[in-house]
N, C-alpha and C. Protein backbone atom coordinates (compact mmCIF):
# COMPACT_ATOMS: atom_id res chain seq x y z
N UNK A 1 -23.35 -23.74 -34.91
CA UNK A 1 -22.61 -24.34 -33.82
C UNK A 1 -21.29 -23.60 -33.58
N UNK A 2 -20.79 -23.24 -34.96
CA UNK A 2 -19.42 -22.66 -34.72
C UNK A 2 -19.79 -21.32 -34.06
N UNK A 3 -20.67 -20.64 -34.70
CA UNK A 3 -20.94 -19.47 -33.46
C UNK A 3 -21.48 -19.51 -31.91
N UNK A 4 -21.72 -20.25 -31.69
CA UNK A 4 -22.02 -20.72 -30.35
C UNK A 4 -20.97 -20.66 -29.30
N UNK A 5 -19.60 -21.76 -30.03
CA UNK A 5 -18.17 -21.44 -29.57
C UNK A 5 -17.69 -20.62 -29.55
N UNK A 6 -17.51 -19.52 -30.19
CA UNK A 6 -16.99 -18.22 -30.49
C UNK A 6 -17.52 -17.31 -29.39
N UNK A 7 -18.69 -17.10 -29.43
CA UNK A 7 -19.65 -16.68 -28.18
C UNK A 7 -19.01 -17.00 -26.79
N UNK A 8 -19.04 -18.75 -26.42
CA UNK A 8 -18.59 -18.99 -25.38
C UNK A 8 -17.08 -18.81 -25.20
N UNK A 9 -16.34 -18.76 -26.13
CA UNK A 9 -14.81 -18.24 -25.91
C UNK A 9 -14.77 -16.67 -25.64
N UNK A 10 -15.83 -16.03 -26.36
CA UNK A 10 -15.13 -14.24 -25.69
C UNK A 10 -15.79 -14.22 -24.48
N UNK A 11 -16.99 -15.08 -23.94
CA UNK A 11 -17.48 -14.81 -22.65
C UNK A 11 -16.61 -15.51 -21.88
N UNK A 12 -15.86 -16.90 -22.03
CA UNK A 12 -14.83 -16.82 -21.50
C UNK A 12 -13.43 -16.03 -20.73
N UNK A 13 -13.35 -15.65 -21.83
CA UNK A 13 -12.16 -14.45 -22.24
C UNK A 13 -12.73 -13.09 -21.59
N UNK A 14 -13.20 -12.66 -21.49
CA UNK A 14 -14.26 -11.44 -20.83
C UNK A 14 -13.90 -11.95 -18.97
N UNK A 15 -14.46 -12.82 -18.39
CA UNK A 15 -15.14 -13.80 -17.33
C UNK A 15 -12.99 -13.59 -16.89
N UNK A 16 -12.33 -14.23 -17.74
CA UNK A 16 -11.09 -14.54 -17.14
C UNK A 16 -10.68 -13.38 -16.90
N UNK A 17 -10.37 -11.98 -17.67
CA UNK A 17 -9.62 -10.98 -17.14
C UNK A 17 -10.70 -10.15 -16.19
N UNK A 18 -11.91 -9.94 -16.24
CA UNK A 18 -12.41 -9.57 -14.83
C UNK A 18 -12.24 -9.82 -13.58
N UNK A 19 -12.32 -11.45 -13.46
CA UNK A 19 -11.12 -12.39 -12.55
C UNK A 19 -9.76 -11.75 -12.53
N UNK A 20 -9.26 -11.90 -12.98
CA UNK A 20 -7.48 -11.32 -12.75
C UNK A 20 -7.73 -9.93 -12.21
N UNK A 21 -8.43 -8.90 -13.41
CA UNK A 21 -8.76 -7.73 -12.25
C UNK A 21 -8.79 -7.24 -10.65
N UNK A 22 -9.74 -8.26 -10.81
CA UNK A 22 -10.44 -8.38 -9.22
C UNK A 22 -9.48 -8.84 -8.46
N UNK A 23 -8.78 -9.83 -8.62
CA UNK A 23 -7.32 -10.20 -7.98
C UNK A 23 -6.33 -9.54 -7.60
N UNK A 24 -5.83 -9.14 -9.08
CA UNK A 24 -4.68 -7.92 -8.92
C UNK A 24 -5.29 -6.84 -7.96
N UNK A 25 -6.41 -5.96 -8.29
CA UNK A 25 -7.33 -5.32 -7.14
C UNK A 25 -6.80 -5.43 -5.94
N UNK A 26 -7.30 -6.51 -5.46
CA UNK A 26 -7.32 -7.42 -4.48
C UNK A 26 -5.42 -7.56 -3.87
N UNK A 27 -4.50 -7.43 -4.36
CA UNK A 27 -3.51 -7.67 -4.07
C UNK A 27 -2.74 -6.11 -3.92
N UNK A 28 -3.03 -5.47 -4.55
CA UNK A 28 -2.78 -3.80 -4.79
C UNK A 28 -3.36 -3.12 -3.34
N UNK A 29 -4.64 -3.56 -3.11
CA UNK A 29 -5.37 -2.70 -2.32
C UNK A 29 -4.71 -2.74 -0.97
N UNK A 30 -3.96 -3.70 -0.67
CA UNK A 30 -3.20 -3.77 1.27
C UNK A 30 -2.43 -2.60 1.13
N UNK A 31 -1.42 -2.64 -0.06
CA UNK A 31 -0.24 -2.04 -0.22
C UNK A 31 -0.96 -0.31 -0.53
N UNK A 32 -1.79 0.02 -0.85
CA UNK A 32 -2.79 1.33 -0.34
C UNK A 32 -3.21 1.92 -0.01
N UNK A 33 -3.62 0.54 1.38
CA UNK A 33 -4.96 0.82 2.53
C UNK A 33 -6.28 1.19 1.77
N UNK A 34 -6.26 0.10 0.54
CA UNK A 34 -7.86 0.54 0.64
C UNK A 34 -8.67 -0.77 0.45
N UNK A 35 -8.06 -1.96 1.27
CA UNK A 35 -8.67 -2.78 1.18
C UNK A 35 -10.57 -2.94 1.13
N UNK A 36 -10.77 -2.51 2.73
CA UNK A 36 -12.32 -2.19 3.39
C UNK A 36 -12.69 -1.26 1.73
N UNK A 37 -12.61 -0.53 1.50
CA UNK A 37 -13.29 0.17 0.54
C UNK A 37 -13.84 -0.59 -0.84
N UNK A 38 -12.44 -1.40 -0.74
CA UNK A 38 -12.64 -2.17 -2.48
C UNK A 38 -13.93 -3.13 -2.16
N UNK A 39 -13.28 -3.64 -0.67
CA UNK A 39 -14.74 -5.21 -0.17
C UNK A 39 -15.96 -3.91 -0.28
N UNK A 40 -15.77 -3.04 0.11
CA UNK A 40 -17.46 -2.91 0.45
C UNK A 40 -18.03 -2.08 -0.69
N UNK A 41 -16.89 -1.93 -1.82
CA UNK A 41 -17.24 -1.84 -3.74
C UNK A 41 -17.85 -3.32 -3.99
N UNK A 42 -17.12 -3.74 -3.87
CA UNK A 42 -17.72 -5.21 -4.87
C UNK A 42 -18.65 -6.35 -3.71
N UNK A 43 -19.09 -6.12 -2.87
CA UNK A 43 -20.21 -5.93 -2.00
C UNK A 43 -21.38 -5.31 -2.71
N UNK A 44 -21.19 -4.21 -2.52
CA UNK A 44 -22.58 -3.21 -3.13
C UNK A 44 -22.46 -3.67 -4.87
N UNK A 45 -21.79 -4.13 -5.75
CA UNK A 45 -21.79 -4.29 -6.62
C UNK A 45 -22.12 -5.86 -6.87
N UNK A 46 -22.17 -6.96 -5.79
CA UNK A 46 -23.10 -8.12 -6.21
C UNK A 46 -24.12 -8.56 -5.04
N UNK A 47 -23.28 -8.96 -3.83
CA UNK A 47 -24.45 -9.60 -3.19
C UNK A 47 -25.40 -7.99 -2.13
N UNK A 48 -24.99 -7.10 -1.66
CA UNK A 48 -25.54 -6.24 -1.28
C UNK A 48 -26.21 -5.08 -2.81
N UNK A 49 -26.46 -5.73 -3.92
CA UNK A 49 -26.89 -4.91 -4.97
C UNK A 49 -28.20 -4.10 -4.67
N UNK A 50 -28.82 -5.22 -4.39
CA UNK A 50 -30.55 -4.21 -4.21
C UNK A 50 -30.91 -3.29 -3.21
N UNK A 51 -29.85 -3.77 -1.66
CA UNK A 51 -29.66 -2.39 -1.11
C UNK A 51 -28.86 -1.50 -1.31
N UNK A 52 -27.80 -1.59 -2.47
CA UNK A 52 -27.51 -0.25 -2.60
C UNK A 52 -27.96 0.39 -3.41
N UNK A 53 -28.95 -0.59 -4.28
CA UNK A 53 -29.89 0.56 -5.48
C UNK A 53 -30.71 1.25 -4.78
N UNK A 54 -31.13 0.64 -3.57
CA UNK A 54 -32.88 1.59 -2.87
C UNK A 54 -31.69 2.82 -2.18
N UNK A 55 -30.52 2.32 -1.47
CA UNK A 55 -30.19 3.29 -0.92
C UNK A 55 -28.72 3.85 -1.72
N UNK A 56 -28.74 4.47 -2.60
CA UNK A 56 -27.24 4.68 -3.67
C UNK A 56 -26.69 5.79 -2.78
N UNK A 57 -27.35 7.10 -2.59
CA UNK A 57 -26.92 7.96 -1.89
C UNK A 57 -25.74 7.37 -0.29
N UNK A 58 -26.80 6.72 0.54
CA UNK A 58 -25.54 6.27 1.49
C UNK A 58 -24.75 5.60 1.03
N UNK A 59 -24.43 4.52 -0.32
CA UNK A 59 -23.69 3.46 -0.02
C UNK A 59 -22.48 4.48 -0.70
N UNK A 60 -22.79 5.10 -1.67
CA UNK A 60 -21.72 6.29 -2.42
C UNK A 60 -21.20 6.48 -0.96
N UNK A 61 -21.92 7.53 0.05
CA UNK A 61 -21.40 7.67 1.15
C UNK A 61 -20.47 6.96 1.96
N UNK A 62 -20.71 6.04 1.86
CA UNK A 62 -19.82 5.17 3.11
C UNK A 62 -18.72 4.53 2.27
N UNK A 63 -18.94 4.63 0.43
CA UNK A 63 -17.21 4.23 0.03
C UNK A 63 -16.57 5.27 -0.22
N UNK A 64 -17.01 6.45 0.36
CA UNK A 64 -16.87 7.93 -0.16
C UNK A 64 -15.85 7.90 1.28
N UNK A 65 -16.45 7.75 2.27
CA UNK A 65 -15.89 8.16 3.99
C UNK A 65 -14.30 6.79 3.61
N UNK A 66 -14.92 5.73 3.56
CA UNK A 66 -13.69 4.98 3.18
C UNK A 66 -12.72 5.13 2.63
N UNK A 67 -12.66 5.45 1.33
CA UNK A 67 -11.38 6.24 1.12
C UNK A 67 -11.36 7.62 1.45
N UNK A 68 -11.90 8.43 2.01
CA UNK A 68 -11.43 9.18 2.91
C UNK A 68 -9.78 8.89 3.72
N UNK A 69 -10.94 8.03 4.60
CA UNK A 69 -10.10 7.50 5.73
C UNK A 69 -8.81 6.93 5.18
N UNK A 70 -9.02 6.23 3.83
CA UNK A 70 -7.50 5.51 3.45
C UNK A 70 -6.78 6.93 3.11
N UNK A 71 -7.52 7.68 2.45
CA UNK A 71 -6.56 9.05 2.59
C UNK A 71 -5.78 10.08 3.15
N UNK A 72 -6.74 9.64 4.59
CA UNK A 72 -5.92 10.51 5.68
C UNK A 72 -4.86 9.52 6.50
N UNK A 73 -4.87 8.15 5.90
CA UNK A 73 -3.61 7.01 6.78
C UNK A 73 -2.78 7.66 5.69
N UNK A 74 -2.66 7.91 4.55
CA UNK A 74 -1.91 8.09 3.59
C UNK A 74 -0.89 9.25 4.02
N UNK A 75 -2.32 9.67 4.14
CA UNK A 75 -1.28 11.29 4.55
C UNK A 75 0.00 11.08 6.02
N UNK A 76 -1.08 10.87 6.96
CA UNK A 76 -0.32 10.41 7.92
C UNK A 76 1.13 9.20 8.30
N UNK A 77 0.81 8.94 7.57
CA UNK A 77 2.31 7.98 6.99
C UNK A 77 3.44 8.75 6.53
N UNK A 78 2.98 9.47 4.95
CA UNK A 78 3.95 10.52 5.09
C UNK A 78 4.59 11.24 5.43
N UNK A 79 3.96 11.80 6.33
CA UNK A 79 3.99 12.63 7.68
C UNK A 79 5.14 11.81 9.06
N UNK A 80 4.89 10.94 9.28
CA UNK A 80 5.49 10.10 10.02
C UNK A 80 6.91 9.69 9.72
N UNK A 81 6.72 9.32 8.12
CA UNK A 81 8.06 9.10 7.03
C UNK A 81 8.64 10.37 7.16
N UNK A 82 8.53 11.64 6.73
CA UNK A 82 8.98 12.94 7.00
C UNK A 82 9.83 13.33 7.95
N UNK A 83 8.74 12.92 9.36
CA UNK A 83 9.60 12.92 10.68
C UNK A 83 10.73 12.27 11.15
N UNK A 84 10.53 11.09 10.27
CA UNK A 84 11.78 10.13 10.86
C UNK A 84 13.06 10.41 9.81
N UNK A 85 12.68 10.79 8.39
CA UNK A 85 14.18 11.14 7.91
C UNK A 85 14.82 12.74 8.72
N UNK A 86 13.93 13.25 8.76
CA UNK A 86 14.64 14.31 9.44
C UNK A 86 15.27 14.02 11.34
N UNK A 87 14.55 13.11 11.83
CA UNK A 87 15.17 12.69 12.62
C UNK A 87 16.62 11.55 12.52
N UNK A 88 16.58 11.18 11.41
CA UNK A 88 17.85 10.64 10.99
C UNK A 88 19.27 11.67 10.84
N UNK A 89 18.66 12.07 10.02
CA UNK A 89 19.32 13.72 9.55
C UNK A 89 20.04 14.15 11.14
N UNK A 90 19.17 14.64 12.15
CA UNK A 90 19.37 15.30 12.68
C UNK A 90 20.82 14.09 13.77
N UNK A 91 20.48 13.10 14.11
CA UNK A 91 21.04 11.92 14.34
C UNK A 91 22.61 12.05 13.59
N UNK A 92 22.53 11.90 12.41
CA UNK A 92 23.62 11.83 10.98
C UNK A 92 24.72 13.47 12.19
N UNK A 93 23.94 14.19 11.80
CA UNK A 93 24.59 15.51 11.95
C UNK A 93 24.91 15.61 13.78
N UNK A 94 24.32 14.79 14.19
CA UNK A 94 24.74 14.75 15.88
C UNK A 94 26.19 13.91 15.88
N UNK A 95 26.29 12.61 15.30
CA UNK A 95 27.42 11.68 15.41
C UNK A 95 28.35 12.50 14.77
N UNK A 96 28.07 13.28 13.39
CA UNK A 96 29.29 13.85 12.84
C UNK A 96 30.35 14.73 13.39
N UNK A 97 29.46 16.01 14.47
CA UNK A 97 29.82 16.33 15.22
C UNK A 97 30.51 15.57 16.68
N UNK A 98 29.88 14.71 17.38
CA UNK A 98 30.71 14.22 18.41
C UNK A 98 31.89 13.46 17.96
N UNK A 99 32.05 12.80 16.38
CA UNK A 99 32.97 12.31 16.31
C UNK A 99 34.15 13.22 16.21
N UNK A 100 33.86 14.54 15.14
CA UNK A 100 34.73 15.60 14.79
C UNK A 100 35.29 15.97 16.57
N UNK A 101 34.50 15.90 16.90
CA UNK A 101 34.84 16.82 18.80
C UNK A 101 36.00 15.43 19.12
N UNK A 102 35.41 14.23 18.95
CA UNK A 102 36.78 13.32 19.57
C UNK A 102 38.40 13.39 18.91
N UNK A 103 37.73 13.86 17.80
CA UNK A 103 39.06 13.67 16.92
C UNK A 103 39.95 14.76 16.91
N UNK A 104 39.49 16.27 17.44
CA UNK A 104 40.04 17.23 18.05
C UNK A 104 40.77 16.79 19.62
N UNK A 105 39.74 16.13 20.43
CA UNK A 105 40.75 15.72 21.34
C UNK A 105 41.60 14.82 21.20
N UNK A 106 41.62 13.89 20.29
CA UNK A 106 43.30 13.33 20.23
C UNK A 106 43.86 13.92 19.44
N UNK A 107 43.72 14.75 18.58
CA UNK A 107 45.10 15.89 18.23
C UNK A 107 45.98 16.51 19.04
N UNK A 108 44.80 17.32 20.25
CA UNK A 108 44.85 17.56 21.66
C UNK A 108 45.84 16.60 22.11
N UNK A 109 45.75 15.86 21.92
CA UNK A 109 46.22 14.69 23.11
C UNK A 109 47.70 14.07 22.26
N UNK A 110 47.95 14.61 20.98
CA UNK A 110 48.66 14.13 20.08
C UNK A 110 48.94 12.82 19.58
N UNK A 111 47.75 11.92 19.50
CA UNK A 111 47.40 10.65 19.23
C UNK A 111 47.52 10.63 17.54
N UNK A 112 48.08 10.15 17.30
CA UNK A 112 48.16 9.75 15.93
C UNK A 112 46.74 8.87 15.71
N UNK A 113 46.39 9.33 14.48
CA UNK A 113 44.88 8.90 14.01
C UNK A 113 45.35 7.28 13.61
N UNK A 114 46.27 7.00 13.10
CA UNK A 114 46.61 5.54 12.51
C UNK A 114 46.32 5.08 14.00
N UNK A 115 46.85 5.16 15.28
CA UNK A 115 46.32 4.60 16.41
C UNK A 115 44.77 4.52 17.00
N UNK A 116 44.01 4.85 16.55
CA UNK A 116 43.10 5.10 16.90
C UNK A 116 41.38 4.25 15.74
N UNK A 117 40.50 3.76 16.56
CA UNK A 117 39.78 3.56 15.70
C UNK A 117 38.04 3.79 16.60
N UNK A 118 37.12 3.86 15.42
CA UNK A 118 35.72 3.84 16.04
C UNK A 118 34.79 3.08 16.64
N UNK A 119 34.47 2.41 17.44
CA UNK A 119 33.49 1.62 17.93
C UNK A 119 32.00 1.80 16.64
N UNK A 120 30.88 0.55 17.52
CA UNK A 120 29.60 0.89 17.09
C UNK A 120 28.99 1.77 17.70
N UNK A 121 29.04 2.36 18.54
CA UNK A 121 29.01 3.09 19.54
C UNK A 121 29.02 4.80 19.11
N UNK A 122 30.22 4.71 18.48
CA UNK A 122 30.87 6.07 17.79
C UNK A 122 31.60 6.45 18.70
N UNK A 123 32.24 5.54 19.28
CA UNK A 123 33.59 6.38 20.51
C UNK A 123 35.11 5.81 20.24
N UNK A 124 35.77 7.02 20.40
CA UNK A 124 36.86 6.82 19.40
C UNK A 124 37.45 5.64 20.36
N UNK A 125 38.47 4.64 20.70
CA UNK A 125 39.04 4.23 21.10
C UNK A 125 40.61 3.92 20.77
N UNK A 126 41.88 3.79 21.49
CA UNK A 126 43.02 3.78 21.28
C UNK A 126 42.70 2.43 20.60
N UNK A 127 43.74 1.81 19.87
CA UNK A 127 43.90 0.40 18.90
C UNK A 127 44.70 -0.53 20.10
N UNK A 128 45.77 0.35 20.81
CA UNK A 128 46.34 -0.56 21.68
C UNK A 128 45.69 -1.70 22.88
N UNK A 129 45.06 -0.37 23.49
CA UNK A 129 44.50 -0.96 25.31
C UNK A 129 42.90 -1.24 24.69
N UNK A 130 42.59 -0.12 23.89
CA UNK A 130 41.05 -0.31 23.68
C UNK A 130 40.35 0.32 23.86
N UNK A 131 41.09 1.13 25.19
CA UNK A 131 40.55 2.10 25.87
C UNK A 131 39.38 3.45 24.92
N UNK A 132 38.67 4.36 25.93
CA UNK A 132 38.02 4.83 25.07
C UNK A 132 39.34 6.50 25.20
N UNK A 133 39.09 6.99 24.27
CA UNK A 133 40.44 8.18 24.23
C UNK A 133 39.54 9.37 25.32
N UNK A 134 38.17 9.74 25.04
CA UNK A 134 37.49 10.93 26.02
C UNK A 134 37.78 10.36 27.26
């Protein structure tokens, strides 16, 4: 009897972290993009089993094309991410310059910098009137 329990506790124990697996899986895979791939793994691995034994070759195939595809969003993300820090960059290095250019013209203009402050905008303005100084 006592082995009986023992039995049913590691099949327990077995049964529970396959569960959590499959979960965590399951929670990992959005943050990936490979959701579709994992469903149509554990698909072919219970209730679609016997067609993917007659047909193994396509079903390999089609979780094969699946992460493919999560591979090329992957890429393309990066790619996208890439573009936009360097478009920041390029942004960063545009304001630095128009601000440097304003701040030459109130030297120009002999504006004391203590008078003077930046908008959200990035345009210098006098502290007094408000005015913009260009």
């Amino acid at each position: 009897m006592l082995d009986f329990f023992h039995e049913l506790m590691r099949v327990s124990l077995i049964f529970f972290v396959v569960i959590a697996l499959v979960i965590m899986a399951f929670m990992i895979a959005p943050k990936l993009k490979l959701t579709l791939p994992l469903t149509c793994f554990v698909l072919f691995c219970t209730i679609l089993s016997p067609w993917a034994g007659a047909h193994e070759a396509l079903a390999f195939k089609i979780i094969f094309l699946l992460i493919g595809q999560a591979g090329i969003r992957w890429i393309i993300t990066l790619v996208l991410f890439i573009k936009d820090r360097i478009d920041d960059h390029r942004l960063d290095r545009a304001l630095e310059a128009d601000v440097h250019w304003q701040i030459q013209k109130a030297e120009e203009r002999k504006v004391s910098l203590n008078d003077i402050y930046m908008d959200a905008n990035g345009t210098l303005r006098s502290a007094t009137d408000h005015k913009p100084l260009t």
